[in-house]
PDB file of N, CA and C in Angstrom:
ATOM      1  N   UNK A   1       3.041-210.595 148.749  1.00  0.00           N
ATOM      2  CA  UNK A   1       4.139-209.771 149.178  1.00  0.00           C
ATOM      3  C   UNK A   1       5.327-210.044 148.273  1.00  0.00           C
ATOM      4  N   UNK A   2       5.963-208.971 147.561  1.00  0.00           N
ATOM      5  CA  UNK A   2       7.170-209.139 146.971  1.00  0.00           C
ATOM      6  C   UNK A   2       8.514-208.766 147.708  1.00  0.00           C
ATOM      7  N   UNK A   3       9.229-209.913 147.797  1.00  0.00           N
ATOM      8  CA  UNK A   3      10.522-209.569 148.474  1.00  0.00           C
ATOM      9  C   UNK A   3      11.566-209.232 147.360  1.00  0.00           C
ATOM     10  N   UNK A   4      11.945-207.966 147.666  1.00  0.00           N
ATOM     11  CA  UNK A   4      13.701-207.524 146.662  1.00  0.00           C
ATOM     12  C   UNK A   4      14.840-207.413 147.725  1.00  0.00           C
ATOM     13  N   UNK A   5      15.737-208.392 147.190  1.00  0.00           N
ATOM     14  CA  UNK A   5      17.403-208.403 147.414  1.00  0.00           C
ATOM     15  C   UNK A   5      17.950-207.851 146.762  1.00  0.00           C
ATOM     16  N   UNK A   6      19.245-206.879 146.337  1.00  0.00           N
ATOM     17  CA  UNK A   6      19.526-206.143 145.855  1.00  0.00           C
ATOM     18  C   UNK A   6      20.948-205.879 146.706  1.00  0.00           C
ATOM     19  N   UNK A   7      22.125-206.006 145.229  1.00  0.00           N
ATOM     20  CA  UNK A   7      23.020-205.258 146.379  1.00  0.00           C
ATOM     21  C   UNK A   7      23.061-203.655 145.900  1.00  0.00           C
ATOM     22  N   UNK A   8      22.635-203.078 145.460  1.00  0.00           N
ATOM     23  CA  UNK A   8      22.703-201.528 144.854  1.00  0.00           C
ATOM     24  C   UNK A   8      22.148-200.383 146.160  1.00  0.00           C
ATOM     25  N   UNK A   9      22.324-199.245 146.074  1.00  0.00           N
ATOM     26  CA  UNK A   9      21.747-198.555 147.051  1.00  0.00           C
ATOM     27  C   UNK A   9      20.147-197.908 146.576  1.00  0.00           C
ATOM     28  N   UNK A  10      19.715-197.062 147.157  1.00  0.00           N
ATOM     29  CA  UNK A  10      18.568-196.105 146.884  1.00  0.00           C
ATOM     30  C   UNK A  10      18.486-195.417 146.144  1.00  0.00           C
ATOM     31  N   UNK A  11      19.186-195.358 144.757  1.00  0.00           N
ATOM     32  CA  UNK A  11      19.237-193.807 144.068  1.00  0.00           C
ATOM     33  C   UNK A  11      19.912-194.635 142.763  1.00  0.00           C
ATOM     34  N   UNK A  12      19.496-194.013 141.815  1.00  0.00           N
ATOM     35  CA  UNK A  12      19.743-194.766 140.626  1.00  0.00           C
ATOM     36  C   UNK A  12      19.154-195.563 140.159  1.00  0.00           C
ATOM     37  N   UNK A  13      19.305-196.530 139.505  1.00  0.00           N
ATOM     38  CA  UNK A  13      19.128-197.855 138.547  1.00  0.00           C
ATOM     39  C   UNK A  13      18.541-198.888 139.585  1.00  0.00           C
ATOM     40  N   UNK A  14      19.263-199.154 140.990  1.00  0.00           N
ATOM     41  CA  UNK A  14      18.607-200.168 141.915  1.00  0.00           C
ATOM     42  C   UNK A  14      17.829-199.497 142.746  1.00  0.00           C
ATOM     43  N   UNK A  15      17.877-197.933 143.090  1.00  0.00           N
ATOM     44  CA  UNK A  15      16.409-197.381 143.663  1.00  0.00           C
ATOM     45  C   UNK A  15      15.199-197.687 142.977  1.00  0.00           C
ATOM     46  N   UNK A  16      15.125-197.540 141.682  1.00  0.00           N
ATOM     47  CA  UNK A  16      14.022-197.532 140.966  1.00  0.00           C
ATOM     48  C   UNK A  16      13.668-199.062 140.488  1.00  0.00           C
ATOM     49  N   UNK A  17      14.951-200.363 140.338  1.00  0.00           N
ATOM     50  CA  UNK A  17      14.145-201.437 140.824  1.00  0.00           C
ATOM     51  C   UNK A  17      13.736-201.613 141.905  1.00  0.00           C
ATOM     52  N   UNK A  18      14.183-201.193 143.206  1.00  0.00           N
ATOM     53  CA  UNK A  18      13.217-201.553 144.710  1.00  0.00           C
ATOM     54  C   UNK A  18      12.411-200.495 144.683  1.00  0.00           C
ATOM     55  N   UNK A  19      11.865-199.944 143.949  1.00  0.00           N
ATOM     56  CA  UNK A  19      10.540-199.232 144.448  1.00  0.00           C
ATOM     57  C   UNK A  19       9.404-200.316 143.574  1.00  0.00           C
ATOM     58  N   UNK A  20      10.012-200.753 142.539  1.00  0.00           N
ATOM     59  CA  UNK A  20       9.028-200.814 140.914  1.00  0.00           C
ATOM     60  C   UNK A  20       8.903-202.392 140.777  1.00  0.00           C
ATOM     61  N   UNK A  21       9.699-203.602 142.018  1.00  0.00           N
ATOM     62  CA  UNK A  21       9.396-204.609 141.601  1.00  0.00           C
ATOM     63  C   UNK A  21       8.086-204.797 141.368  1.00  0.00           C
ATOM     64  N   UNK A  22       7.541-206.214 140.701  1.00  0.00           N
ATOM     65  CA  UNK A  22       6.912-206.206 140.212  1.00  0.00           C
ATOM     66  C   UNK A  22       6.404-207.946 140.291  1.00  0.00           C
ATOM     67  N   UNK A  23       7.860-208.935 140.169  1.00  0.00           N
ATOM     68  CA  UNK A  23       7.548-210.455 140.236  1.00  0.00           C
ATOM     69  C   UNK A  23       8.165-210.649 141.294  1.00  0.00           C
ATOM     70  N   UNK A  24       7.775-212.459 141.633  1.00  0.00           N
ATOM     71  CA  UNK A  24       8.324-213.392 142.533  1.00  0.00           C
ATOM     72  C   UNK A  24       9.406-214.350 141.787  1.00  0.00           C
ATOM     73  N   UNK A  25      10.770-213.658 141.635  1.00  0.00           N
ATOM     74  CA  UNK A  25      11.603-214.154 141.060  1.00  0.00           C
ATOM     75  C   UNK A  25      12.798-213.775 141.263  1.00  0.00           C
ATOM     76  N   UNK A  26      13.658-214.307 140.556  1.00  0.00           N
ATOM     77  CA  UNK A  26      15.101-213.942 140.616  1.00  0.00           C
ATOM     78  C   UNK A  26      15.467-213.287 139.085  1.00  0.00           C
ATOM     79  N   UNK A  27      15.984-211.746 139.599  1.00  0.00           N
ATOM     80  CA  UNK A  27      15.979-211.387 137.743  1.00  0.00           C
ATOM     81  C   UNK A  27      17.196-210.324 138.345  1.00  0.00           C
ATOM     82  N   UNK A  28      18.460-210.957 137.395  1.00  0.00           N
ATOM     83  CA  UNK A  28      19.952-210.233 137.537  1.00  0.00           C
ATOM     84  C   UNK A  28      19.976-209.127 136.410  1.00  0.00           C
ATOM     85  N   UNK A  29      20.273-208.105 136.697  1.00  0.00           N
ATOM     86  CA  UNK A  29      20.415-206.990 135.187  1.00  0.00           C
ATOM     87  C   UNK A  29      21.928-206.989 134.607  1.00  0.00           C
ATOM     88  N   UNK A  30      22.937-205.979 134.390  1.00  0.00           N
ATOM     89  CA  UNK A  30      24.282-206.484 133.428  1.00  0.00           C
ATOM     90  C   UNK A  30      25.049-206.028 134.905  1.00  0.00           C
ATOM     91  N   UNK A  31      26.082-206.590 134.963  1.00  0.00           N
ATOM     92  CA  UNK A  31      26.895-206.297 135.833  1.00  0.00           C
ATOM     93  C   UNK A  31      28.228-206.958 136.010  1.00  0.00           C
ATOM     94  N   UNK A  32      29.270-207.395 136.729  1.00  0.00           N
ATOM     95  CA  UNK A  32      29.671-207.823 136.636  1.00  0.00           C
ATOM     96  C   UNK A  32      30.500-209.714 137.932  1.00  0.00           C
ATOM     97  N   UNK A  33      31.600-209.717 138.163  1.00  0.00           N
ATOM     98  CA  UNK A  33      31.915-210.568 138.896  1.00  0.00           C
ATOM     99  C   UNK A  33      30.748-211.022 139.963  1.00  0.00           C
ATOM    100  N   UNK A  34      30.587-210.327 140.992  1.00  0.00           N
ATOM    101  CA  UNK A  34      29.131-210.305 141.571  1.00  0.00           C
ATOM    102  C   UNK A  34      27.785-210.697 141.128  1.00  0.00           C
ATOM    103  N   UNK A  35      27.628-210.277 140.123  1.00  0.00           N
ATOM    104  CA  UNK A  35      26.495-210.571 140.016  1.00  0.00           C
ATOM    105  C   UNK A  35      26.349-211.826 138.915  1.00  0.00           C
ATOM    106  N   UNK A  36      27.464-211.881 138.225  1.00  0.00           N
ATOM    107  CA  UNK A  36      27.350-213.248 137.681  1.00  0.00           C
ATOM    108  C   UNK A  36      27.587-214.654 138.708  1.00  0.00           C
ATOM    109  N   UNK A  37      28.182-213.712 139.771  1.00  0.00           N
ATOM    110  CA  UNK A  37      28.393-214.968 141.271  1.00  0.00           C
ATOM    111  C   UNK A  37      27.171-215.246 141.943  1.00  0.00           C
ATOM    112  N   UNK A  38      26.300-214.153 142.184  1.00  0.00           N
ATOM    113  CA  UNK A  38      24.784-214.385 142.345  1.00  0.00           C
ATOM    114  C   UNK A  38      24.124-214.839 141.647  1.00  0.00           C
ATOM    115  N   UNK A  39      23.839-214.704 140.369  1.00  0.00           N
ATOM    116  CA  UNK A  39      23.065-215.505 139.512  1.00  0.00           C
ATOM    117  C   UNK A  39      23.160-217.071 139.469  1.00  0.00           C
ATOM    118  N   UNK A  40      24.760-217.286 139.111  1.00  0.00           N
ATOM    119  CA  UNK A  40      24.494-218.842 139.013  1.00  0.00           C
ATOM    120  C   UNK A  40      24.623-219.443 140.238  1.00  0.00           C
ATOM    121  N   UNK A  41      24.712-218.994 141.579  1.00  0.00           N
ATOM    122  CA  UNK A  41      24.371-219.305 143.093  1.00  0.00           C
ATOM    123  C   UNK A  41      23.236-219.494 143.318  1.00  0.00           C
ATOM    124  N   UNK A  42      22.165-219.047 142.430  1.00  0.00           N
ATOM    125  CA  UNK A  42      20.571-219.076 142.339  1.00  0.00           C
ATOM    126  C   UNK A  42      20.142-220.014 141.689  1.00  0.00           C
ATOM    127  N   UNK A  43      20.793-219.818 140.251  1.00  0.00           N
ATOM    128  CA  UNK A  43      20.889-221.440 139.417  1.00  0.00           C
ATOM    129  C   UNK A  43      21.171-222.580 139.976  1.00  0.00           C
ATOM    130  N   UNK A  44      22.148-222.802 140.856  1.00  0.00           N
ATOM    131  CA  UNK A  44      22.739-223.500 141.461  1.00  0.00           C
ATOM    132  C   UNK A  44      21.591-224.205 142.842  1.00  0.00           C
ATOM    133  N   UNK A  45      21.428-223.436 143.618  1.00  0.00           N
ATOM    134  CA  UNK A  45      19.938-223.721 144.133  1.00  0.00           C
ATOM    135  C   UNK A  45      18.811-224.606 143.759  1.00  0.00           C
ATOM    136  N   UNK A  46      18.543-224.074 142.566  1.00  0.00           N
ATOM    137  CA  UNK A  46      17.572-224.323 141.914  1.00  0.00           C
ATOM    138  C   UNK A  46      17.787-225.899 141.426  1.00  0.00           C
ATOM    139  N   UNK A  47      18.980-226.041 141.200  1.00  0.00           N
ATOM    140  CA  UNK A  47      19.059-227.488 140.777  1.00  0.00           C
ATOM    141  C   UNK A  47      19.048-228.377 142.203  1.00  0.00           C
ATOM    142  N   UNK A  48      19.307-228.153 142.814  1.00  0.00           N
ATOM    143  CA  UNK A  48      19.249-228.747 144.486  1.00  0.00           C
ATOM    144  C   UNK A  48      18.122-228.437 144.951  1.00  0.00           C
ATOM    145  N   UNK A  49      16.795-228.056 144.175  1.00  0.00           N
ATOM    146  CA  UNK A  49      15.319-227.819 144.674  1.00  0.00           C
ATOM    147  C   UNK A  49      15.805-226.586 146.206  1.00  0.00           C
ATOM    148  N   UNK A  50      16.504-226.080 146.055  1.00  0.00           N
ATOM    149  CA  UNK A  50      16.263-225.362 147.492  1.00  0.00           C
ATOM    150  C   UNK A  50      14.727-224.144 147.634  1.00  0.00           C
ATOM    151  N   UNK A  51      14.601-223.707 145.698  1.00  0.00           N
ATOM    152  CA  UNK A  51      13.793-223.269 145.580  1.00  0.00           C
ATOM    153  C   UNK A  51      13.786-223.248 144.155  1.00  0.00           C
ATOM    154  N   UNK A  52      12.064-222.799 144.199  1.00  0.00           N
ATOM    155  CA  UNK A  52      11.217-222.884 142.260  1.00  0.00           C
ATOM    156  C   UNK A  52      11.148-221.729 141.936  1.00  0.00           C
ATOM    157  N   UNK A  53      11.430-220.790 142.062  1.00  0.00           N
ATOM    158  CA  UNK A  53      11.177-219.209 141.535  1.00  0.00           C
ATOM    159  C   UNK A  53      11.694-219.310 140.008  1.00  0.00           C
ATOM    160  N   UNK A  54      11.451-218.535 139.089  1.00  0.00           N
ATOM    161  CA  UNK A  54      11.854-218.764 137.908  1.00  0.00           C
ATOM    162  C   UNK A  54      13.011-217.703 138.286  1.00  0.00           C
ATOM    163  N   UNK A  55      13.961-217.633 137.100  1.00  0.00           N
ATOM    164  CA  UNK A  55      15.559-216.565 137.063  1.00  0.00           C
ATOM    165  C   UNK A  55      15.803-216.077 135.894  1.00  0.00           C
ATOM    166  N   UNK A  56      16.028-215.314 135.989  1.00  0.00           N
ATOM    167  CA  UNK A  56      15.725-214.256 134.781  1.00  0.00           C
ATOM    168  C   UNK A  56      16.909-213.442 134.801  1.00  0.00           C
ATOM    169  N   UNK A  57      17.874-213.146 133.356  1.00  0.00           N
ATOM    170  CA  UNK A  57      18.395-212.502 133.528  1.00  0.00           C
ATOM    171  C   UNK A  57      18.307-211.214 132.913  1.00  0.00           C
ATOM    172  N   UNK A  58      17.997-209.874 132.117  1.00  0.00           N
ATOM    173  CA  UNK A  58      18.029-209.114 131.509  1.00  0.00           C
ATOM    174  C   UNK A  58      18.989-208.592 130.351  1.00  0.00           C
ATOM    175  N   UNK A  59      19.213-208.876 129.356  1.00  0.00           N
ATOM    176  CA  UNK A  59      19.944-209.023 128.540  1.00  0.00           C
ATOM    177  C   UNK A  59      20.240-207.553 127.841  1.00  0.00           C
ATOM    178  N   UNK A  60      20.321-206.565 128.817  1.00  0.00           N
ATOM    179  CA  UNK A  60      20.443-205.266 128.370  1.00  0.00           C
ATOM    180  C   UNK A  60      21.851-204.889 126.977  1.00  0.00           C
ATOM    181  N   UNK A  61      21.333-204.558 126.004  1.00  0.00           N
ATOM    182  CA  UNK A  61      21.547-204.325 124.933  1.00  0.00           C
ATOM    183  C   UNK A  61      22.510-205.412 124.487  1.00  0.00           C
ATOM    184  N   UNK A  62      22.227-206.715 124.789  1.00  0.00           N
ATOM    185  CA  UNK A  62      22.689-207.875 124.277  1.00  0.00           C
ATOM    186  C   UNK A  62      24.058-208.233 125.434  1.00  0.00           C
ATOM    187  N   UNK A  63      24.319-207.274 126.033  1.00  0.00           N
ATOM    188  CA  UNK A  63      25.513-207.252 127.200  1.00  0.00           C
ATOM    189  C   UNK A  63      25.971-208.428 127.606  1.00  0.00           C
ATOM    190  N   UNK A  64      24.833-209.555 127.661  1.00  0.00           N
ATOM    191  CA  UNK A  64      25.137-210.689 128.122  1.00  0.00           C
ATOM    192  C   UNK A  64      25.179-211.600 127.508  1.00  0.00           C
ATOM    193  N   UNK A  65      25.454-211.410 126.213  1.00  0.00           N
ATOM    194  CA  UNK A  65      25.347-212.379 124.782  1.00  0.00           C
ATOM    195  C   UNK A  65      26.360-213.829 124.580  1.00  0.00           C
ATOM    196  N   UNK A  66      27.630-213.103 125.379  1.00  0.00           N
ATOM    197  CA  UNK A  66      28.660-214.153 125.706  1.00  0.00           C
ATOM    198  C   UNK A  66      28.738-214.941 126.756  1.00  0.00           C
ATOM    199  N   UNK A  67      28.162-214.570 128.118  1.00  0.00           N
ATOM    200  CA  UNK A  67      27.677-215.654 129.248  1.00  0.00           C
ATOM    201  C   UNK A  67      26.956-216.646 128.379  1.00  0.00           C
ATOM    202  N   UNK A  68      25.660-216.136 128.018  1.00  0.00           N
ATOM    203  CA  UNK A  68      24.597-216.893 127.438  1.00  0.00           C
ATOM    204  C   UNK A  68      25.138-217.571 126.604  1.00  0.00           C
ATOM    205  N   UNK A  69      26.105-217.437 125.521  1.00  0.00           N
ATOM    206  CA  UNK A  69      26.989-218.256 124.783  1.00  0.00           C
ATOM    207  C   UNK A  69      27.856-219.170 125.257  1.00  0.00           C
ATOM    208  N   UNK A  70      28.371-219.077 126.510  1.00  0.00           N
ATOM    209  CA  UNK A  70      29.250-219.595 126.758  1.00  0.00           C
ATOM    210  C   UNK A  70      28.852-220.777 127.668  1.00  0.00           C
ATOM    211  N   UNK A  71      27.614-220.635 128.311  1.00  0.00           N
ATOM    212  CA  UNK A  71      26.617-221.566 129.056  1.00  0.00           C
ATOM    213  C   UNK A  71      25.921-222.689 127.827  1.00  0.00           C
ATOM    214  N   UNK A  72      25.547-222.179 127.043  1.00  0.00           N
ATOM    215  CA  UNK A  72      25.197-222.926 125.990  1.00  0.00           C
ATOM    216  C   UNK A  72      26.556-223.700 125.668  1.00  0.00           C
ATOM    217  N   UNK A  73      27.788-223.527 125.096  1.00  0.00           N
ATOM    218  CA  UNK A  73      28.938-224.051 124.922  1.00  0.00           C
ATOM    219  C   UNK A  73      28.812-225.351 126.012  1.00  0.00           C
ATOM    220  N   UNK A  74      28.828-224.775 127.373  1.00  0.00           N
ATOM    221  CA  UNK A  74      28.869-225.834 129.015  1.00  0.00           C
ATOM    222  C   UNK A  74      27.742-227.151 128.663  1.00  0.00           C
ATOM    223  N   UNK A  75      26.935-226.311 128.157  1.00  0.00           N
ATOM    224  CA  UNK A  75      25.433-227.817 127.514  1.00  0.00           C
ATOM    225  C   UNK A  75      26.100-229.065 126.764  1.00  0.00           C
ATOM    226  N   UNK A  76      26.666-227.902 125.941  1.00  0.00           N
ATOM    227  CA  UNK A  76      27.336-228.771 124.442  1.00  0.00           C
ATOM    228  C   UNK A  76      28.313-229.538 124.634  1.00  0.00           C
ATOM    229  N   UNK A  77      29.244-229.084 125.991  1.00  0.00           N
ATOM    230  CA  UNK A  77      29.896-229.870 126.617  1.00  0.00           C
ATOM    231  C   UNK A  77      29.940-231.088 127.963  1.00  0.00           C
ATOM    232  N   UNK A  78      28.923-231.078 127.890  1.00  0.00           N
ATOM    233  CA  UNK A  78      27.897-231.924 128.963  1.00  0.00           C
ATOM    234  C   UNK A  78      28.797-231.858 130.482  1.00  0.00           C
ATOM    235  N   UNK A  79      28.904-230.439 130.581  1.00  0.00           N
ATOM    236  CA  UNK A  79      29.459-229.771 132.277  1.00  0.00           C
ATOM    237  C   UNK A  79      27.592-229.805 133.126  1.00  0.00           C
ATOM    238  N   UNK A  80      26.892-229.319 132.578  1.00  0.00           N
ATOM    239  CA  UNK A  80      25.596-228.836 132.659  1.00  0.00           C
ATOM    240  C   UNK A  80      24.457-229.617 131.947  1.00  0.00           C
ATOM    241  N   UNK A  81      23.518-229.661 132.537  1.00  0.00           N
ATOM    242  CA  UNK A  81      22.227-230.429 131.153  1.00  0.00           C
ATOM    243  C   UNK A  81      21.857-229.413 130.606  1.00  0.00           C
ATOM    244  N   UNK A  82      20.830-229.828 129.641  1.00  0.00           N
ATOM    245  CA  UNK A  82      19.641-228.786 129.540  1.00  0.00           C
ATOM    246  C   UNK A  82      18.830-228.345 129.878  1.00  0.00           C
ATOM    247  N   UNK A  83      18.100-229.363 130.542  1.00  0.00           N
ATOM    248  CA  UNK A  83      17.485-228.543 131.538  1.00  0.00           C
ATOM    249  C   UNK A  83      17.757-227.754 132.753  1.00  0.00           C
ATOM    250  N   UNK A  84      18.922-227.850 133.367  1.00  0.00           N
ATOM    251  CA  UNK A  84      19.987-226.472 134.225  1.00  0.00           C
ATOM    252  C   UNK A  84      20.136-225.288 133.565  1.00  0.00           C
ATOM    253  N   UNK A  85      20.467-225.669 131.960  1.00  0.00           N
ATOM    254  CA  UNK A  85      20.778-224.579 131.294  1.00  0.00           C
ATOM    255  C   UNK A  85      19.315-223.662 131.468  1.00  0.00           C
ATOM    256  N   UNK A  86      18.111-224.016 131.071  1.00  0.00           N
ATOM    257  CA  UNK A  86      16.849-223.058 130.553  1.00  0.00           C
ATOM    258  C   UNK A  86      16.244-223.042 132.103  1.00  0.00           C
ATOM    259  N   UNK A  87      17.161-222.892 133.088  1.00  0.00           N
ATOM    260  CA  UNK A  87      16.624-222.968 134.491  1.00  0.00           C
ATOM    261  C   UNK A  87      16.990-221.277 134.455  1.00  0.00           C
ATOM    262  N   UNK A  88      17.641-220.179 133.367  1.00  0.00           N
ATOM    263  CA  UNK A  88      17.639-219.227 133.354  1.00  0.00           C
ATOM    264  C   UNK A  88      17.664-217.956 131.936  1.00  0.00           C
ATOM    265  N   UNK A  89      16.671-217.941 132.121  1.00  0.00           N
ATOM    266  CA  UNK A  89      15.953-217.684 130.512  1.00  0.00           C
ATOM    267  C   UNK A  89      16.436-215.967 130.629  1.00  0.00           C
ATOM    268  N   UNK A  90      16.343-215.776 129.819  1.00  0.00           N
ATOM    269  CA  UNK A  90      16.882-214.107 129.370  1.00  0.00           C
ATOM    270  C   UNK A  90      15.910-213.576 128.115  1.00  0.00           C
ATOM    271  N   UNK A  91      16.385-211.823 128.285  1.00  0.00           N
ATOM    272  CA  UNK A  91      15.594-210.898 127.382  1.00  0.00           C
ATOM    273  C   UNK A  91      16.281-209.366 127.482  1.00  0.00           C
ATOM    274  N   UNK A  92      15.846-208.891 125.983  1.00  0.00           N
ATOM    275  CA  UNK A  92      16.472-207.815 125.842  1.00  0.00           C
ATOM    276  C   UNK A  92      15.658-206.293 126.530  1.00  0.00           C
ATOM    277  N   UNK A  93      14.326-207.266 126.883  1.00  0.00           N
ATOM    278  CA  UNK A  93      13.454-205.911 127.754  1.00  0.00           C
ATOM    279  C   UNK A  93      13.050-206.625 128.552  1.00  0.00           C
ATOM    280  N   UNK A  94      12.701-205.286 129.363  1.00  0.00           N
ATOM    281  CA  UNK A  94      12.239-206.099 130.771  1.00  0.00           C
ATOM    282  C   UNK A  94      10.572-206.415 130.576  1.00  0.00           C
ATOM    283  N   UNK A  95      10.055-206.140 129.426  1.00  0.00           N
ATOM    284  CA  UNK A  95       8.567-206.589 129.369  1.00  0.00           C
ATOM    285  C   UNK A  95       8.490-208.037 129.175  1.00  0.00           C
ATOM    286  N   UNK A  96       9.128-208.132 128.417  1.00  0.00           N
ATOM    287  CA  UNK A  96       9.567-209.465 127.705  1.00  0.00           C
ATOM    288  C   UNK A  96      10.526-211.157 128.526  1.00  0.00           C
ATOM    289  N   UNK A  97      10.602-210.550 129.357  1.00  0.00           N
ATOM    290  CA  UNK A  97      11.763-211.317 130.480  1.00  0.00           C
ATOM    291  C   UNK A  97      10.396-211.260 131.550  1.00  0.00           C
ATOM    292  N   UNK A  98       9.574-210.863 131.638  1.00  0.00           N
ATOM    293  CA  UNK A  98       8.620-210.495 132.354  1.00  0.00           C
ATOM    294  C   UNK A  98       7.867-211.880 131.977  1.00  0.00           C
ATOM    295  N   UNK A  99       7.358-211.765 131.056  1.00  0.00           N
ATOM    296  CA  UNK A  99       6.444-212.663 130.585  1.00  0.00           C
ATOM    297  C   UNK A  99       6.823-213.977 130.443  1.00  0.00           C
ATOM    298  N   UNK A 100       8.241-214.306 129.748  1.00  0.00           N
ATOM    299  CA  UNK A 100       8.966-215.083 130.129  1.00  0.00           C
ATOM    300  C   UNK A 100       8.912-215.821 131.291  1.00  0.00           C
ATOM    301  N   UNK A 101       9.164-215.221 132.415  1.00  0.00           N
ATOM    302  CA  UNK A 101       9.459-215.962 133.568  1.00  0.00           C
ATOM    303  C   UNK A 101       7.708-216.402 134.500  1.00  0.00           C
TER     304      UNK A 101
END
């Protein structure tokens, strides 16, 4: 059974992910305040074992090039490890973020 959370409605971009999931995971697409508040709330989890799902973010047309930069920066600055950091792997398609996770 696949469970989708989603804050989007029925029509559009998040209708057609809740019809079309596909994994048992956590996978954020581009968005903004919200959903970068959900994502690393999941990350965040994850380091407290609350749960193992892999997290995935979608890196639609590189959109998220500067989070991902700037998390890497947090490594380099030892806010975060490395292994927290690759607790959320990214991709520029969703085939590929697929396989990934």
């Amino acid at each position: 059974m696949i469970h989708l959370v989603y804050g989007g409605g029925e029509v559009g971009l998040m209708g057609k992910v809740a019809i079309t999931a596909h994994t048992d995971a956590f996978i954020a697409l581009s968005g903004g305040f919200g959903t970068l508040e959900e994502i690393f709330h999941i990350v965040f989890w994850a380091q407290l074992n609350i749960h193992h799902e892999p997290i995935g973010l979608l890196n639609v047309n590189k959109y998220n090039d500067k989070v991902l930069s700037f998390l890497d920066d947090v490594v380099e600055h030892e806010f975060i490890s490395l292994a927290s950091r690759k607790m959320l792997v990214s991709a520029t398609s969703e085939d590929e973020l697929i396989d990934l996770l």
